[in-house]
Every structure is written in C-alpha cells, then in structure tokens.
PDB file of N, CA and C in Angstrom:
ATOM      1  N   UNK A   1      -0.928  14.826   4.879  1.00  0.00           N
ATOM      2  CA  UNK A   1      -2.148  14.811   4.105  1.00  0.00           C
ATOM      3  C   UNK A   1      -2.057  15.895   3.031  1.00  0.00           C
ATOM      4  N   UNK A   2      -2.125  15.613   1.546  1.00  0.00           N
ATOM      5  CA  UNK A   2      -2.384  16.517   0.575  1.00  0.00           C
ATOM      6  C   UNK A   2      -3.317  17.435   0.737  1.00  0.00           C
ATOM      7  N   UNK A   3      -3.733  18.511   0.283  1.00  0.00           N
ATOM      8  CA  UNK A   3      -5.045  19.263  -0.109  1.00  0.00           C
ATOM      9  C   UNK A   3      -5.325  19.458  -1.642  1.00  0.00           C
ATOM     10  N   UNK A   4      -6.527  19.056  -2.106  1.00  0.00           N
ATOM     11  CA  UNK A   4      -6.944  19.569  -3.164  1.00  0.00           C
ATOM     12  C   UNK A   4      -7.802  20.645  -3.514  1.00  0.00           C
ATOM     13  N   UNK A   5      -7.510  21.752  -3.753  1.00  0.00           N
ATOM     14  CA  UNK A   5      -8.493  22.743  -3.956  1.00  0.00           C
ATOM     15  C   UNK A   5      -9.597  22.342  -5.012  1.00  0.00           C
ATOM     16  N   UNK A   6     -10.616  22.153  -5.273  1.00  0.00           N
ATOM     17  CA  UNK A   6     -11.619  22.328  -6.443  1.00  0.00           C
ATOM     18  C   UNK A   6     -12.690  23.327  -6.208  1.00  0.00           C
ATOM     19  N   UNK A   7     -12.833  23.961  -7.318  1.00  0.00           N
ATOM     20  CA  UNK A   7     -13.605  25.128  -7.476  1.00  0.00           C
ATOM     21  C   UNK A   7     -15.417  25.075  -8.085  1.00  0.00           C
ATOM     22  N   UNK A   8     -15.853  23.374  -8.166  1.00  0.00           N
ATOM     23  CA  UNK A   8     -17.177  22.779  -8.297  1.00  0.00           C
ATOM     24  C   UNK A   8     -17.542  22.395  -7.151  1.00  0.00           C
ATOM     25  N   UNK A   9     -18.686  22.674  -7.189  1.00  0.00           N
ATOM     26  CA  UNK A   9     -19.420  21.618  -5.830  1.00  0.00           C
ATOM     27  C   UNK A   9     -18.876  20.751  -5.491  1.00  0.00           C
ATOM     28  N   UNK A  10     -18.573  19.153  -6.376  1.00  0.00           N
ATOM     29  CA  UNK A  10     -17.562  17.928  -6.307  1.00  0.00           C
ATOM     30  C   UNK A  10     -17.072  17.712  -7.249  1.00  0.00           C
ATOM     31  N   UNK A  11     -15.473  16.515  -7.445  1.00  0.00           N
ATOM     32  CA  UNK A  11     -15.136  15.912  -8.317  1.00  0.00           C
ATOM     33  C   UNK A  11     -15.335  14.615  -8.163  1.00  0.00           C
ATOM     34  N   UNK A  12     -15.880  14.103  -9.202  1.00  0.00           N
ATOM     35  CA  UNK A  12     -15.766  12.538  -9.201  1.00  0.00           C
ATOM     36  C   UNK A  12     -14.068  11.749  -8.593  1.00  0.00           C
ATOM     37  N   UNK A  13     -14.503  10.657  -8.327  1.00  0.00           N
ATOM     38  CA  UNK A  13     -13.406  10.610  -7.566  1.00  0.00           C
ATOM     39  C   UNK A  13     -12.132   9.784  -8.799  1.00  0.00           C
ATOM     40  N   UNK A  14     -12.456   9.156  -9.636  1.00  0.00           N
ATOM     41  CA  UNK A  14     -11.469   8.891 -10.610  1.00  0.00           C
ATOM     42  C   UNK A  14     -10.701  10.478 -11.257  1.00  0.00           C
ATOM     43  N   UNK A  15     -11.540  11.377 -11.572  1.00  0.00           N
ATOM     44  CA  UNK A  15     -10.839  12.577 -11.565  1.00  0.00           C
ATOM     45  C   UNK A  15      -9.617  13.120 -10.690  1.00  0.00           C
ATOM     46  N   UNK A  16     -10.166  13.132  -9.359  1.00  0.00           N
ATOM     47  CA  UNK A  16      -9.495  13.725  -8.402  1.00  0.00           C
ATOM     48  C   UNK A  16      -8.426  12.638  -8.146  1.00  0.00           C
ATOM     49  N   UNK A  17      -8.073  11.578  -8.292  1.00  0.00           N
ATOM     50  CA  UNK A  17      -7.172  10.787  -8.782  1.00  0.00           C
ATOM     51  C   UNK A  17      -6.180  10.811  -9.527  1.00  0.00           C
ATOM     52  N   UNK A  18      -6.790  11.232 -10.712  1.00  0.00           N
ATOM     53  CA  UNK A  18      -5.534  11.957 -11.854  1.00  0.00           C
ATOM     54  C   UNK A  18      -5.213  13.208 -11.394  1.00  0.00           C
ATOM     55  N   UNK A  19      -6.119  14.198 -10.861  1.00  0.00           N
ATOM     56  CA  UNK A  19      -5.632  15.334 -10.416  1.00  0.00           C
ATOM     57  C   UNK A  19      -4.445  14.937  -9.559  1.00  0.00           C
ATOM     58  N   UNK A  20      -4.794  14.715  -8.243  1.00  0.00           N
ATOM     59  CA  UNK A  20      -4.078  14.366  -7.339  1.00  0.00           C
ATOM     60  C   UNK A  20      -1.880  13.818  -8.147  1.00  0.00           C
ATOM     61  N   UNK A  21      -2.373  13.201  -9.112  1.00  0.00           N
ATOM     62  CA  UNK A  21      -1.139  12.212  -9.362  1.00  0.00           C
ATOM     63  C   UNK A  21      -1.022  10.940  -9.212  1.00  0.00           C
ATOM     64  N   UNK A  22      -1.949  10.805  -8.475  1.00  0.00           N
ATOM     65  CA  UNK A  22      -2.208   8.939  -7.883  1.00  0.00           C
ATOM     66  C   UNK A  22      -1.846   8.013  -8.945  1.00  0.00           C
ATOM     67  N   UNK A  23      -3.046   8.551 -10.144  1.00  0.00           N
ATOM     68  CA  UNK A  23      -3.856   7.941 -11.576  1.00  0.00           C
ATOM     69  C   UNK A  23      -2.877   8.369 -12.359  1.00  0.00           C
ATOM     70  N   UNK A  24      -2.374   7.604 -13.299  1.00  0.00           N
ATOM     71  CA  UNK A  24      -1.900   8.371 -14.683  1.00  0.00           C
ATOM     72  C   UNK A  24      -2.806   8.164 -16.037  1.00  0.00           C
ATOM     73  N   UNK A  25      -3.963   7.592 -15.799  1.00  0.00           N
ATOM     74  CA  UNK A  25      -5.077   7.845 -16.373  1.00  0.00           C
ATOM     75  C   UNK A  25      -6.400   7.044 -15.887  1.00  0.00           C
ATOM     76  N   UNK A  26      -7.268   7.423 -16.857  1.00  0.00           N
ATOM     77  CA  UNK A  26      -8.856   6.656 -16.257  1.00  0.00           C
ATOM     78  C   UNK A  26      -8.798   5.172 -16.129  1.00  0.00           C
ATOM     79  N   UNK A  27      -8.314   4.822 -16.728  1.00  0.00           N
ATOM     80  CA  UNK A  27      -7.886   3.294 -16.531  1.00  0.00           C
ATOM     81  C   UNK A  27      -6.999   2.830 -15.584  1.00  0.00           C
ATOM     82  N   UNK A  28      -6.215   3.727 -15.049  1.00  0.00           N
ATOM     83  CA  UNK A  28      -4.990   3.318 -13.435  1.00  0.00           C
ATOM     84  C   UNK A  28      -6.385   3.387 -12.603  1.00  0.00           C
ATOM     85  N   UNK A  29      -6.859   4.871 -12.709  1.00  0.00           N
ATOM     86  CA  UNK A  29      -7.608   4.888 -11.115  1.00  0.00           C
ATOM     87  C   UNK A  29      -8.902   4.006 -11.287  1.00  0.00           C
ATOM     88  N   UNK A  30      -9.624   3.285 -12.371  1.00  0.00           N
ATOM     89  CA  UNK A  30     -10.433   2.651 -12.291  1.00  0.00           C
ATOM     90  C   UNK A  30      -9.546   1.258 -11.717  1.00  0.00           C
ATOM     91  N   UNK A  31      -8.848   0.701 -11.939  1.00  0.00           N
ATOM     92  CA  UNK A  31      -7.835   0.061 -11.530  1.00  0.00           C
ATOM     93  C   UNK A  31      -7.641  -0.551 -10.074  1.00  0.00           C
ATOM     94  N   UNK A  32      -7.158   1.072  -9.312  1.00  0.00           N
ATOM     95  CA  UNK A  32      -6.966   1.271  -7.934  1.00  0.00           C
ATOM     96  C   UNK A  32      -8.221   0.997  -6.989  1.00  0.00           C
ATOM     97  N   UNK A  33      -8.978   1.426  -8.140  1.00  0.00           N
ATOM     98  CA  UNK A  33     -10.515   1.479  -7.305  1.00  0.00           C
ATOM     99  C   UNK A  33     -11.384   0.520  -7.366  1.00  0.00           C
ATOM    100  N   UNK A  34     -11.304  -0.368  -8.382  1.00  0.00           N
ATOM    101  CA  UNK A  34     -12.127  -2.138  -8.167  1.00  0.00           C
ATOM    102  C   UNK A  34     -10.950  -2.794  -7.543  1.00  0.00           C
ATOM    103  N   UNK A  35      -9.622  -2.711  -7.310  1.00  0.00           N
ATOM    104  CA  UNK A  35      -8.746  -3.519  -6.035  1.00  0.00           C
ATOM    105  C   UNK A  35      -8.697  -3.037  -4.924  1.00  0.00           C
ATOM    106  N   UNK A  36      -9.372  -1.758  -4.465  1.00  0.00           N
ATOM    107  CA  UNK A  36     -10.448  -1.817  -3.196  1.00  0.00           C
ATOM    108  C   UNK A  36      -9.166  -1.439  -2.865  1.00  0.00           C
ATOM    109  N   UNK A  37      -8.194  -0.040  -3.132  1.00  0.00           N
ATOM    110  CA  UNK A  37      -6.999   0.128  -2.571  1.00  0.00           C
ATOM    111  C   UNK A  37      -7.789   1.508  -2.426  1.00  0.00           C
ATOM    112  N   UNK A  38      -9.025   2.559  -2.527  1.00  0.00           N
ATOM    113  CA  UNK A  38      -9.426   3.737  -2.245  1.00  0.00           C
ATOM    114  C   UNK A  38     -10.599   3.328  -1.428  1.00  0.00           C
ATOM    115  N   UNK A  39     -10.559   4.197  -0.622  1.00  0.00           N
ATOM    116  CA  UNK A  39     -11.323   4.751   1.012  1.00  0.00           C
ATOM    117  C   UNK A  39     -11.557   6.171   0.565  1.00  0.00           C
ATOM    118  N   UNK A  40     -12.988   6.230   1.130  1.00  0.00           N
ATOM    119  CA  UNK A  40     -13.886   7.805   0.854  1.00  0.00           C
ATOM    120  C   UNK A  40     -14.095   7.923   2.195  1.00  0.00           C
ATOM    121  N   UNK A  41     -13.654   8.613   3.314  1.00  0.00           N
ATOM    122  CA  UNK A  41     -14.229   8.512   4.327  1.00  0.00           C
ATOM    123  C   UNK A  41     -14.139   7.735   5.265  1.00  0.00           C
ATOM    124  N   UNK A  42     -12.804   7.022   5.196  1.00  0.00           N
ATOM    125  CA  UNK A  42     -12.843   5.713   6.100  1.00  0.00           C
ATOM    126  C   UNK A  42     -13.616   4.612   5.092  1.00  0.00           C
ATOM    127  N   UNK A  43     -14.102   4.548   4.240  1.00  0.00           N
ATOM    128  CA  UNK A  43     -15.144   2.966   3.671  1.00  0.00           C
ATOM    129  C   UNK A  43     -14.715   2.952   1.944  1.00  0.00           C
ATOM    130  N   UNK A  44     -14.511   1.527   1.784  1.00  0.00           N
ATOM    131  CA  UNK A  44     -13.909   1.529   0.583  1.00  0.00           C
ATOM    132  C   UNK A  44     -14.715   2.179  -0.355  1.00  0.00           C
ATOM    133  N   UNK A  45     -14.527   2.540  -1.144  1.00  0.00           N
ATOM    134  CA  UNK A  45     -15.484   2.726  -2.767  1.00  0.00           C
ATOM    135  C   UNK A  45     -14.871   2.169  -3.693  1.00  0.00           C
ATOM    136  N   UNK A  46     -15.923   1.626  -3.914  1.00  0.00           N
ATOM    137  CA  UNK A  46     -15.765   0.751  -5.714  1.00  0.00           C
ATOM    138  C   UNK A  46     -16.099   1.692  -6.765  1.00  0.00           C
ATOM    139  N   UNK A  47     -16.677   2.955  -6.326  1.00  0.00           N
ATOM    140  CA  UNK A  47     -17.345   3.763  -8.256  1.00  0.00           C
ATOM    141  C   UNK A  47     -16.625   4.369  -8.114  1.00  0.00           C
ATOM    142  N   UNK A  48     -15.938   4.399  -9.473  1.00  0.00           N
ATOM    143  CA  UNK A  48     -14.727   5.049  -9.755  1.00  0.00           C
ATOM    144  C   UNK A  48     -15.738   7.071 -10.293  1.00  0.00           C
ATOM    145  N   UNK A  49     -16.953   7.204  -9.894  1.00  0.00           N
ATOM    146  CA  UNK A  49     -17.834   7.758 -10.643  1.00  0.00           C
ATOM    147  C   UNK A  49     -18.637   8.705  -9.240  1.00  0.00           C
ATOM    148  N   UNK A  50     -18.101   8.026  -8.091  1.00  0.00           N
ATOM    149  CA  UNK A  50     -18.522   8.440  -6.670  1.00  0.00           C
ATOM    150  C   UNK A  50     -18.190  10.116  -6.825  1.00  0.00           C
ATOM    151  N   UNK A  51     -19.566  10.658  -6.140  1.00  0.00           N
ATOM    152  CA  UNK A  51     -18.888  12.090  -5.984  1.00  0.00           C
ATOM    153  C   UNK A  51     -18.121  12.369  -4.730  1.00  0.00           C
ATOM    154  N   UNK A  52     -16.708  13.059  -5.037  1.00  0.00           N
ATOM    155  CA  UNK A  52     -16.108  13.855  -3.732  1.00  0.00           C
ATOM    156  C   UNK A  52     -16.746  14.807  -3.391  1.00  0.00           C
ATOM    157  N   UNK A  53     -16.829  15.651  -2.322  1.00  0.00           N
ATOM    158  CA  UNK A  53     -17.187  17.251  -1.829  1.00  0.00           C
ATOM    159  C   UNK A  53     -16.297  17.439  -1.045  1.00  0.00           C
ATOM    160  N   UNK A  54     -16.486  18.773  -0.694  1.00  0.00           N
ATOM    161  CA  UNK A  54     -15.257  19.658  -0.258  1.00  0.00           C
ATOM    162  C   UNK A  54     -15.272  18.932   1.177  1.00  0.00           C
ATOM    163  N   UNK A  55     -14.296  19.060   2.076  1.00  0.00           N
ATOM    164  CA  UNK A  55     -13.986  18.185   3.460  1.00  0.00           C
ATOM    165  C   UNK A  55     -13.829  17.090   3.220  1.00  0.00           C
ATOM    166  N   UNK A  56     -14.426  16.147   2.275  1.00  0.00           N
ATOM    167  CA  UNK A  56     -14.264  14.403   1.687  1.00  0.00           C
ATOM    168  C   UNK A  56     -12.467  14.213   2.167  1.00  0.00           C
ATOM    169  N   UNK A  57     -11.913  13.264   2.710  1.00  0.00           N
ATOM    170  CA  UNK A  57     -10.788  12.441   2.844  1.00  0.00           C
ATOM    171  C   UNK A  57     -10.662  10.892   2.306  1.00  0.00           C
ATOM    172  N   UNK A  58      -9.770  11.232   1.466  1.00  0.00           N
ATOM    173  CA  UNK A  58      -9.790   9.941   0.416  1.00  0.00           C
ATOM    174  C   UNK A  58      -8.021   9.305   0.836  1.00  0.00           C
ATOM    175  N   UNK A  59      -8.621   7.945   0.867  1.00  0.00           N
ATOM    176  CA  UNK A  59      -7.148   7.368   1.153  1.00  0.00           C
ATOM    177  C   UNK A  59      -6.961   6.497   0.356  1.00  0.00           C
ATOM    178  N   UNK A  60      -5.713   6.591  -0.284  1.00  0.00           N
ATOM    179  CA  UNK A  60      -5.345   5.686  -1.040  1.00  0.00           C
ATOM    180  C   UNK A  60      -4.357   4.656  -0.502  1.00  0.00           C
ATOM    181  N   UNK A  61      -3.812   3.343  -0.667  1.00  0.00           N
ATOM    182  CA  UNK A  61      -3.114   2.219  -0.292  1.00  0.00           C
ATOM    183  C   UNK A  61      -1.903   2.609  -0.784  1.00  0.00           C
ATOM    184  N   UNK A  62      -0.628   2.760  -0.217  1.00  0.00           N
ATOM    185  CA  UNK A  62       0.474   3.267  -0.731  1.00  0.00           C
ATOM    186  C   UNK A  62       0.906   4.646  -0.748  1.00  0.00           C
ATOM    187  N   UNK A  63      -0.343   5.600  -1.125  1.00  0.00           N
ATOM    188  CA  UNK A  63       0.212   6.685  -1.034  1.00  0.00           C
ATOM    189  C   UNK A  63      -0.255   7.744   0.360  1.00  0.00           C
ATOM    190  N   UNK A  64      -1.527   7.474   0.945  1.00  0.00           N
ATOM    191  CA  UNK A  64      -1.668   8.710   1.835  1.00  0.00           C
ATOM    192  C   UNK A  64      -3.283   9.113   1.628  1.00  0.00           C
ATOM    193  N   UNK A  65      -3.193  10.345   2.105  1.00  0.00           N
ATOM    194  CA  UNK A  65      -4.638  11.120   2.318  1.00  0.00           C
ATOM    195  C   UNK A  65      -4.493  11.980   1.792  1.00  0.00           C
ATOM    196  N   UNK A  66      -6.004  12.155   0.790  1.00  0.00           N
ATOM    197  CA  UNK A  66      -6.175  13.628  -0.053  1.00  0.00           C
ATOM    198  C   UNK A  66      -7.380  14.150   0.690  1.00  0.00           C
ATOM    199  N   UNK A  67      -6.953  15.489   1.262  1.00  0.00           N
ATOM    200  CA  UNK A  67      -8.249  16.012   1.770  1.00  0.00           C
ATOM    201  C   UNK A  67      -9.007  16.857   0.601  1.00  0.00           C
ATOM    202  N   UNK A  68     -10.239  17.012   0.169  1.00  0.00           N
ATOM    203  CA  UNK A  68     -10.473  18.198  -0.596  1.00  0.00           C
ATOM    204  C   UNK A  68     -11.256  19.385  -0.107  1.00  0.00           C
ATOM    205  N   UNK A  69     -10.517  20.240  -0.633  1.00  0.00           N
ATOM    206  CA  UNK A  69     -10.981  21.693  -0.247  1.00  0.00           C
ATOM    207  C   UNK A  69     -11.260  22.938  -1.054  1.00  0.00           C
TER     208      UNK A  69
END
C-alpha cells in the first residue's frame, strides 16, 4: 500500500490521482473514474471531484492501494 502525505484537510480525488502517478492528467483519472476502476473505501466512486481525508484508502484496478496521510 502507497502513502500519501497531504498537508490540507482533503484532496479531491482526481488530484490525488495525478499525485499518486496513477493519472497522467485530469482527463486519465476522470477516465479511470467513470470506468468504475476507483474504490474510496471499499465503494466505487464516480466524482472524479469526491473529497479524500486523511486515513481515506483508495483502490485503484491494476495498480493497488493509496492510503492518505
């Protein structure tokens, strides 16, 4: 499982996407995220606009788990 440090309350989750490396831009992770290949928590999300918070576990299809912290 990755860790992402962020230093805001949350990141939207198309952000933390490109952060991560997942995304190579707003248009991949909007992408990833209406083909229902990202999990917030165990449950898919479709808004590419969803807020993360710190402890949030995001899974992506292919690559793994980003915890943020």
């Amino acid at each position: 499982m990755e860790k992402i440090k962020i230093n805001t309350e949350f990141i939207k989750l198309g952000q933390l996407l490109k952060l991560a490396g997942v995304a190579d831009s707003g248009v991949h992770a909007k992408i990833l995220i209406l083909n229902e290949e990202v999990s917030v928590n165990g449950k898919i999300e479709v808004q590419r606009g969803k807020k993360i918070y710190i402890n949030d576990v995001v899974t992506i299809n292919g690559y793994g788990e980003i915890k943020v912290v």
